[in-house]
Each structure stands twice: as C-alpha cells, then as structure tokens.
Protein backbone atom coordinates (compact mmCIF):
# COMPACT_ATOMS: atom_id res chain seq x y z
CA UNK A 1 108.26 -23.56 -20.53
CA UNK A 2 104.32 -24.78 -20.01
CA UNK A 3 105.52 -28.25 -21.02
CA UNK A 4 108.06 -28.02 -19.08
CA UNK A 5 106.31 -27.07 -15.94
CA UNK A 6 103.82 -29.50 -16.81
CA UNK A 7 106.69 -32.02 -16.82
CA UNK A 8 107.59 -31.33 -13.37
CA UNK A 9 104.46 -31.26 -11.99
CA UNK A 10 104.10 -34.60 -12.92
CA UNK A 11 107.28 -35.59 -11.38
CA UNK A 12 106.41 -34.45 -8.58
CA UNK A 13 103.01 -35.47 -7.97
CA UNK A 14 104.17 -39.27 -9.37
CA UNK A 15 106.78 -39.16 -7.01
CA UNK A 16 104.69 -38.88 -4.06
CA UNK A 17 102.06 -41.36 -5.21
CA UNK A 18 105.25 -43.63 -5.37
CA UNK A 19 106.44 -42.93 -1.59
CA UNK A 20 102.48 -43.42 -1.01
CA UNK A 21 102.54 -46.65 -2.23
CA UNK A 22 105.79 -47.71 -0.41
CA UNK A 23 104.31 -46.81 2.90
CA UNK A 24 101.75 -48.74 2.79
CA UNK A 25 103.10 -51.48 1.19
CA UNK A 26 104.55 -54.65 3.06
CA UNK A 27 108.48 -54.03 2.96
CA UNK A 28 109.53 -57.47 3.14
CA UNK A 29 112.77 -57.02 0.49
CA UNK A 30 114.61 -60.16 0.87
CA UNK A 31 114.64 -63.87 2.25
CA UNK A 32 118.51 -63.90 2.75
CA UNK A 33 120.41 -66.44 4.96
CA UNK A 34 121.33 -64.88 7.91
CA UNK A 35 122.22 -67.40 10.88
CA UNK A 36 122.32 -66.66 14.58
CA UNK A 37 125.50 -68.71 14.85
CA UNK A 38 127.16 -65.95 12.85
CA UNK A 39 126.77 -63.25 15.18
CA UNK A 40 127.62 -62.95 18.92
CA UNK A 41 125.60 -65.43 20.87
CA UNK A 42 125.43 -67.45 23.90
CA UNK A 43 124.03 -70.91 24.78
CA UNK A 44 120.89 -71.19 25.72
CA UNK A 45 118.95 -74.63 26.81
CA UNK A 46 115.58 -75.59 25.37
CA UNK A 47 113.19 -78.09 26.81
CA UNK A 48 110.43 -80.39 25.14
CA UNK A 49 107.91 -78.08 26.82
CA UNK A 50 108.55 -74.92 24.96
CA UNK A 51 107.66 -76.60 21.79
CA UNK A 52 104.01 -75.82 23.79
CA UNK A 53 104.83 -72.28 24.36
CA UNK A 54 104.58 -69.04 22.42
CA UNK A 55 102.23 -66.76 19.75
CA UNK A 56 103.10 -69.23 16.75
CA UNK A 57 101.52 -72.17 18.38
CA UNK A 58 99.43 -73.98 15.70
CA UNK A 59 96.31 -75.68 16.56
CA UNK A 60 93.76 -77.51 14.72
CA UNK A 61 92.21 -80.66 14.35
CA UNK A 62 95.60 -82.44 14.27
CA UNK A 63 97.66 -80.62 17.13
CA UNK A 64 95.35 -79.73 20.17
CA UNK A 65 96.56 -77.23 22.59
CA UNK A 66 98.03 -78.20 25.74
CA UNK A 67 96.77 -76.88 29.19
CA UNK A 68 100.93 -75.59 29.22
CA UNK A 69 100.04 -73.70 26.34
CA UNK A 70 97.54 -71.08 27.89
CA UNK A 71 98.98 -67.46 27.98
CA UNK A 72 100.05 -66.38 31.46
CA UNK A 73 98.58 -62.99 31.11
CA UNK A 74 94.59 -63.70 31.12
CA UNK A 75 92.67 -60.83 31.85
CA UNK A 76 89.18 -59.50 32.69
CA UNK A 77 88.47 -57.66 29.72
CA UNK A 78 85.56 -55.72 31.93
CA UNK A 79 88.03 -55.18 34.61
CA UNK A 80 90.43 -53.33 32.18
CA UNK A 81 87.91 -51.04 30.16
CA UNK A 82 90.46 -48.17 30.22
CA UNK A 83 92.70 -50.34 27.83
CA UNK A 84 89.58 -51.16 25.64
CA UNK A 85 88.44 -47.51 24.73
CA UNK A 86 85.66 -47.41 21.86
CA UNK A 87 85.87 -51.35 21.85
CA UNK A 88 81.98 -53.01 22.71
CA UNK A 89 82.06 -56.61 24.52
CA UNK A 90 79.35 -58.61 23.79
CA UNK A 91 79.08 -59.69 27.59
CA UNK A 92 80.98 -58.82 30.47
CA UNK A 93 82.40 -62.73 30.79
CA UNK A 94 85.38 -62.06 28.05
CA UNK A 95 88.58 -63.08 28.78
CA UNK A 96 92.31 -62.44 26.87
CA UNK A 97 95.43 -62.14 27.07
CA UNK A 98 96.83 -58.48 28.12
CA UNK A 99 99.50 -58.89 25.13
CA UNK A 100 96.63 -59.42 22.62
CA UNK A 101 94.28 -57.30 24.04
CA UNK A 102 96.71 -54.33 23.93
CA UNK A 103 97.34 -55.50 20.45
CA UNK A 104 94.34 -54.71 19.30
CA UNK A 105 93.50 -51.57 21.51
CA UNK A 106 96.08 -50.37 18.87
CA UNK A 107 93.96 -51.93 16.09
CA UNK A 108 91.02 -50.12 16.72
CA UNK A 109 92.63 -47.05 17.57
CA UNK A 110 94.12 -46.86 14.16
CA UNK A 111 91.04 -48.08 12.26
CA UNK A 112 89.18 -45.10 14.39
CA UNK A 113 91.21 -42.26 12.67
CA UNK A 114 89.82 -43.53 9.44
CA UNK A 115 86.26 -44.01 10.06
CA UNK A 116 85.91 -47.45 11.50
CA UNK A 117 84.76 -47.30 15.16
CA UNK A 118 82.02 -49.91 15.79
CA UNK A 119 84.00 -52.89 16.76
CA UNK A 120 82.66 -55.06 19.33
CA UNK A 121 84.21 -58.13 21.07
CA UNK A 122 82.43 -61.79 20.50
CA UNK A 123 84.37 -64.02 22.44
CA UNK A 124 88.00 -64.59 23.93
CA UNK A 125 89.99 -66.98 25.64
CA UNK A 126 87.45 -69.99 26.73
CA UNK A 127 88.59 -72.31 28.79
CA UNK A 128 87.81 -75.90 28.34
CA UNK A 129 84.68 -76.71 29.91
CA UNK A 130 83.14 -73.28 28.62
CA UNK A 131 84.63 -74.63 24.77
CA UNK A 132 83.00 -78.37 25.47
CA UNK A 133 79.92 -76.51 26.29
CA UNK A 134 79.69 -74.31 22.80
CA UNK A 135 80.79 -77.59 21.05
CA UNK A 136 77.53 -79.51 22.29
CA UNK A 137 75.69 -76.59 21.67
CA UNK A 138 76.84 -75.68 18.51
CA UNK A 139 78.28 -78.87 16.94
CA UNK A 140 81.09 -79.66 15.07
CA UNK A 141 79.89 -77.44 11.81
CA UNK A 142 79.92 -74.40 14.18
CA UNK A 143 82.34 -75.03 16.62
CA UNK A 144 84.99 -77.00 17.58
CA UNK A 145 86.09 -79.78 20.16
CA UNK A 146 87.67 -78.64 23.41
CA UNK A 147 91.35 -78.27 23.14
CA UNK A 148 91.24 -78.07 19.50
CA UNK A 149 90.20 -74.03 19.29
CA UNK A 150 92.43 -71.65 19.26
CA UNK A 151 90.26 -69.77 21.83
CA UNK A 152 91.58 -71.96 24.54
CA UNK A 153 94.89 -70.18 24.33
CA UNK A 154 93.81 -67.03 24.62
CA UNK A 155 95.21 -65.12 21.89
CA UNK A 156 92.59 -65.51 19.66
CA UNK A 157 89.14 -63.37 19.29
CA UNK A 158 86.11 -63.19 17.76
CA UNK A 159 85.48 -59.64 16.55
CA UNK A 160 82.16 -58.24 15.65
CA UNK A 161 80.72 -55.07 14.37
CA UNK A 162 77.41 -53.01 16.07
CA UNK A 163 76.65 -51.74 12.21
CA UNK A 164 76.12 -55.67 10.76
CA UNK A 165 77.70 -58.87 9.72
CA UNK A 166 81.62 -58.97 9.67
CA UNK A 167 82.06 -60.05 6.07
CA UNK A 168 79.93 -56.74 4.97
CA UNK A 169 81.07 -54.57 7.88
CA UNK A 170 83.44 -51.31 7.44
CA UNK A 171 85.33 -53.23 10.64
CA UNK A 172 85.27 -56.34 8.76
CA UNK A 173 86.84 -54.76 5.65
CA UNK A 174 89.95 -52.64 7.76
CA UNK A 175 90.40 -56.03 9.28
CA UNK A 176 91.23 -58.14 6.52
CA UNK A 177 93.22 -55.24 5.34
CA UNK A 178 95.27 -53.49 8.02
CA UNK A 179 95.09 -56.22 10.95
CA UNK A 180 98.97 -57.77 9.65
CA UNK A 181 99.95 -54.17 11.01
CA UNK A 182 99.18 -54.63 14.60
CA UNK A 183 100.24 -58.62 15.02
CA UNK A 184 97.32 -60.60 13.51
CA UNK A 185 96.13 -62.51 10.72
CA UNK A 186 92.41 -63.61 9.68
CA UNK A 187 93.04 -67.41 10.70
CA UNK A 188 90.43 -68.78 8.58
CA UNK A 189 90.16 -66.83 5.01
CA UNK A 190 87.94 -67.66 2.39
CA UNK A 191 90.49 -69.08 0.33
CA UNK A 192 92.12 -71.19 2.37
CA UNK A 193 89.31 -73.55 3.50
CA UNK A 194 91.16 -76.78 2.02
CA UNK A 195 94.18 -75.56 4.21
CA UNK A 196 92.50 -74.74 7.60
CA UNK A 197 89.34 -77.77 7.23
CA UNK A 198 87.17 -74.46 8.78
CA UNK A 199 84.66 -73.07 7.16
CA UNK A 200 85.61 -68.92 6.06
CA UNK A 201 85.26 -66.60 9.50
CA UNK A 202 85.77 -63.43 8.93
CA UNK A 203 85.11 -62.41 12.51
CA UNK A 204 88.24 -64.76 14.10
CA UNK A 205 91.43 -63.42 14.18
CA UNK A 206 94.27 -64.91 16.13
CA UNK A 207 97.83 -63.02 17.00
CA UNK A 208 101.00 -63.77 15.72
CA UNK A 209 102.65 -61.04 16.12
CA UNK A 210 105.76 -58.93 13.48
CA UNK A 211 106.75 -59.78 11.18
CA UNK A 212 104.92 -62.91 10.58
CA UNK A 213 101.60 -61.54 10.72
CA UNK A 214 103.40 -59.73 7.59
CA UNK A 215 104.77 -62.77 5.74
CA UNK A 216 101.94 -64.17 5.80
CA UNK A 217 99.75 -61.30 4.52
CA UNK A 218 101.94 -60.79 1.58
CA UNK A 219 102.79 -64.63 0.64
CA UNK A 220 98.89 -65.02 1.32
CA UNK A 221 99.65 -67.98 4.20
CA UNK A 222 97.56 -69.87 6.55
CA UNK A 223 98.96 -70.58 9.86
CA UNK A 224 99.57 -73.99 8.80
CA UNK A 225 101.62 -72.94 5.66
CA UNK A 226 103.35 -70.66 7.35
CA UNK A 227 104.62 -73.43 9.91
CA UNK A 228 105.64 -75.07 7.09
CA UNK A 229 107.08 -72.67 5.25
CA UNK A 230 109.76 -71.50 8.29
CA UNK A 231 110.27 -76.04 8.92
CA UNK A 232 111.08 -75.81 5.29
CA UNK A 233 113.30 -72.62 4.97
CA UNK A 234 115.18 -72.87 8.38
CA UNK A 235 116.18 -69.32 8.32
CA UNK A 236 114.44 -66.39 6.58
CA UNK A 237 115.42 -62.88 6.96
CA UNK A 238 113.11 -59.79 5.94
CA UNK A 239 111.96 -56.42 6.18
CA UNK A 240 109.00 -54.98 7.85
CA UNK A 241 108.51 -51.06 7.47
CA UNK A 242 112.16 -50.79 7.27
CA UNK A 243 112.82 -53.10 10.44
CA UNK A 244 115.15 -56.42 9.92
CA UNK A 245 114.07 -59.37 10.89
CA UNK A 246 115.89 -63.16 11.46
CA UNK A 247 113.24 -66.23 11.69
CA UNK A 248 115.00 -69.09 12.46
CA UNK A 249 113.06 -73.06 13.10
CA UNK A 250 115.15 -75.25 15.38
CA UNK A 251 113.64 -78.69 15.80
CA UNK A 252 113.79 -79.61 19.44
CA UNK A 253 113.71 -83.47 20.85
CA UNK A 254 114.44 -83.58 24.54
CA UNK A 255 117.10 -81.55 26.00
CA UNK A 256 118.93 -79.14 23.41
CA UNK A 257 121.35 -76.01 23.77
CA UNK A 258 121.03 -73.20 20.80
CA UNK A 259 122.31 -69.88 20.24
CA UNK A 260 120.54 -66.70 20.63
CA UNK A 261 121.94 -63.32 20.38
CA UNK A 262 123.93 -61.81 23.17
CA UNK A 263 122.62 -58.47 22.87
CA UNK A 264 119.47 -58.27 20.44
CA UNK A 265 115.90 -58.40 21.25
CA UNK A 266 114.38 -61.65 20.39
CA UNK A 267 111.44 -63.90 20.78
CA UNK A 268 111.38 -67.66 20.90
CA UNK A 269 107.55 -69.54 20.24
CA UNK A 270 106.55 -73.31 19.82
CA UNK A 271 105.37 -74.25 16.77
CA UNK A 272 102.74 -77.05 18.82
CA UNK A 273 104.42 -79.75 16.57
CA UNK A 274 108.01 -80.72 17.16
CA UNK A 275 110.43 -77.15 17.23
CA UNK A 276 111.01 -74.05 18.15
CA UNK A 277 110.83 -70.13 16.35
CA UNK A 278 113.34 -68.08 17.03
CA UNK A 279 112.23 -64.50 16.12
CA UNK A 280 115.58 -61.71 16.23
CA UNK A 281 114.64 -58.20 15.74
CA UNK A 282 117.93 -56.39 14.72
C-alpha cells in the first residue's frame, strides 16, 4: 500500500508539473492551411499605401519608414502618468503610441507581481529631426539615420532599469523572457546580429503584437525572418494560449480587392516592402 501511495503521489505531483509546463509554454500546435477564401468573407479593396501601414512594418537600413507610416495615436507619455503606474521616464519629452504604451503598462504590471518593478523608459517615438539630431551626435555605431529607426514610428522603446544595465538587470532578464506575452519582441538579440546589421540591444523592444510576437519567440525570428517567413508560407495557422490564429501575406501592387472575414476580428499591417498581413483571430 506505501508503494502504492507513493505511486500516486507521484502521479499527481508529475501531473501538475506537466500542466505547469503547458501554461507557460508557447501553444503554437500547428502551421495548417487555413485560407480566408474558405470561410464567409467579403471584398475588401487595398491600396499601395497600406503596404506603409500597421505593427509588422519592417524597417532597417534597406526599407526606411515613411512619414505615412507614423502611428496615429502619439501620446504624451507625462500627460498620461495614470496609464504608466510604477513605470520611470527618463525625461518628461517621451512620446508613444497609446496602443504600445498600454501594451506595456500590462508588461510591467505582470513583471511587478513577480519581483521586477524598476523599469524606466529611455526613449520613444522620435520624430525625424530629433532622430537626425541623435544620429550626428551619436554616429552611425550608436545610432541610426533618420527614417531608418524604428523609433520614428512610434511603436518602438528603449527600456531601462533604475537597479543597472539592461543586459544584467532583473527587468532586462523578464524582458527577454515574458515580453512575447504582451505583443513584443527584443528587435535586436544577440544572436541575430548578421540578420538585423545592429549591434545586440537589450534595452529596444519594438511591438508586434499576438501571435507573432509568439512565432517569433518560439522559431527564435528576427523581424526580418519573420517577414520572410509569412512571404514564404502565405498562410500559417497556430495556437497561442489556446487562441487560433490565421496569418495570411497578400502581395499588393496598385489597386487590389481581397477577402476578409465577414464576421471575425482581424487585423491587416504592411509589411514596409511590397504586401500586406492579414492577421484573423477566430
């Protein structure tokens, strides 16, 4: 009976270890066809211009961001200090998006209930006189041209800690873990240096939003493989903590009509380069 009652204590305790591990691990279960044109849909006409418009937007050295491509939603970050509780800005001349900003209220939030609470704000959107400014200060080892930064879209951030340097930091640390939760990725890792041509920052993170902040994390992706990755796949579907996803690319030249669906939440983003992303959250 001891053995026994060993047994099952064993069980048990292995069994929640397991549902443990599933919760915090990445559910994405399957890249399975699943095309928008097979469900209920209507038409729906894209222009040139929203190749420039979205969270997927990729900018670097080769695709500079247009003045189109700016988020609508810039705010003050010192005139919204309720949304930015237990967050530090480095000055009081920090600008964002509301969407991101919000985004990573969350962030901290969540990193606060385990510990991590010394997060401080660096930098936000710049616009670009304030990025040709940084650039001659700076130079081109430490900064980069205007209208090739992701700052100057304003979904990107530079996130620092009051404790020390980011790649030591507690804050640093739940970052590169956790921040695929909440929408973002760590655009320039230290592994993917020959991918991004920018040297490892682990204080800049840029939004993406679910679930690609996700496929990214778990395929280990920069931006610009990721890009590639939907261009070459077309359409992708996967879980994120138990929520379906459709990704679909649709190159765009001109004038073009697709199909969304009639009565499902989605998203449609840019890519900066020549298409659009549909994003359809079942």
């Amino acid at each position: 009976m001891k053995k026994w009652g060993l047994f099952l204590f064993l069980m048990v305790f292995a069994s929640v270890n397991i549902e443990q591990f599933f919760q915090n691990k990445i559910h994405i279960l399957d890249n399975i066809p699943n095309k928008i044109e097979d469900e209920e849909t209507v038409e729906r006409k894209m222009t040139k211009e929203e190749i420039y418009l979205g969270n997927l937007l990729l900018v670097n050295g080769d695709y500079p961001a247009k003045h189109e491509s700016i988020k609508k939603d810039i705010i003050h970050l010192t005139r919204n200090e309720p949304m930015l509780e237990g967050i530090g800005l480095l000055s009081s001349g920090i600008y964002l998006s509301k969407e991101v900003a919000l985004a990573f209220s969350e962030l901290v939030a969540a990193a606060k209930e385990e510990g991590v609470n010394h997060f401080m704000i660096n930098s936000g959107f710049r616009d670009v006189q304030e990025q040709n400014e940084l650039y001659e200060e700076m130079g081109p080892e430490y900064a980069l041209p205007a209208g090739y930064s992701e700052h100057n879209l304003g979904i990107s951030l530079d996130v620092g800690s009051t404790l020390m340097r980011m790649n030591k930091a507690p804050e640093g640390k739940w970052i590169k873990k956790n921040a695929w939760k909440y929408g973002f990725i760590l655009r320039y890792p230290e592994d993917k240096t020959e991918v991004t041509k920018i040297q490892y920052e682990p204080w800049h993170i840029r939004y993406v939003g679910l679930p690609h902040s996700a496929i990214m994390k778990q395929n280990n992706l920069a931006l610009e493989e990721y890009i590639a990755y939907i261009k070459k796949e077309k359409t992708l579907s996967v879980m994120v903590n138990k929520e379906r996803y459709t990704v679909s690319y649709y190159p765009i030249s001109d004038s073009k009509s697709i199909k969304v669906p009639e009565d499902k939440q989605y998203d449609i983003s840019g890519n900066n380069i020549d298409g659009v992303i549909i994003t359809v959250h079942e």
